[in-house]
Protein backbone atom coordinates (compact mmCIF):
# COMPACT_ATOMS: atom_id res chain seq x y z
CA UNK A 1 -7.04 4.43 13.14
CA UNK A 2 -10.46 4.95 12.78
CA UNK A 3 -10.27 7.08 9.26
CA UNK A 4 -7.80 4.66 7.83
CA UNK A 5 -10.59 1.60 8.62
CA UNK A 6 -13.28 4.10 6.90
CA UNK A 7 -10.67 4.53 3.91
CA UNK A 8 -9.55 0.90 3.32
CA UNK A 9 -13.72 -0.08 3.66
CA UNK A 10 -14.70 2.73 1.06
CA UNK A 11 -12.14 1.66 -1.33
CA UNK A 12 -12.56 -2.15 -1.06
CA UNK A 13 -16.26 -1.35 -2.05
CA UNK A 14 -15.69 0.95 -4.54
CA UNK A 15 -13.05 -2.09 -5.79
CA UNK A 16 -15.96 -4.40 -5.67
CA UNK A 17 -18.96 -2.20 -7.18
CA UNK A 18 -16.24 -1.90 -10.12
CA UNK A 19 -16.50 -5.28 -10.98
CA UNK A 20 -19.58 -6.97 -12.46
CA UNK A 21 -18.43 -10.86 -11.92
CA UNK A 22 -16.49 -13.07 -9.24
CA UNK A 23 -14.42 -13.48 -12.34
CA UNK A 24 -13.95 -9.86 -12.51
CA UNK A 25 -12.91 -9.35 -8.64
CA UNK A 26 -10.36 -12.27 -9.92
CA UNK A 27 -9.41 -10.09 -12.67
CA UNK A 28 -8.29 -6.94 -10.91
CA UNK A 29 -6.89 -8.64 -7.84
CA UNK A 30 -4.55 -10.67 -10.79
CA UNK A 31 -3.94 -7.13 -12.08
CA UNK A 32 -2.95 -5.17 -8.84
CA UNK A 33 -0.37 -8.60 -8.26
CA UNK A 34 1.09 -7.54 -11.48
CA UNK A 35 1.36 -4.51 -10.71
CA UNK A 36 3.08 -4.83 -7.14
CA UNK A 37 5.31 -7.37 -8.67
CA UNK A 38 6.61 -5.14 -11.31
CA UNK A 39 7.27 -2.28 -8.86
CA UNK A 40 9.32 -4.92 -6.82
CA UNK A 41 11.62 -6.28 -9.92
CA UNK A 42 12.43 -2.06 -10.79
């Protein structure tokens, strides 16, 4: 449990140090929706 925590933290920060904006956290979270939603319809 502990090393999944650890994982989801260091990717949700390397996921935010990505973007440069608010607008661009808005941006990839619209993205990875997209994503996820076309995996769903195939």
């Amino acid at each position: 449990m502990n090393k999944f925590l650890t994982l989801v933290v260091a990717i949700t920060l390397l996921t935010l140090v990505g973007c440069n904006t608010i607008k661009g956290v808005g941006q990839d979270i619209q993205k990875a929706g997209s994503v996820i939603e076309d995996a769903v319809k195939k």
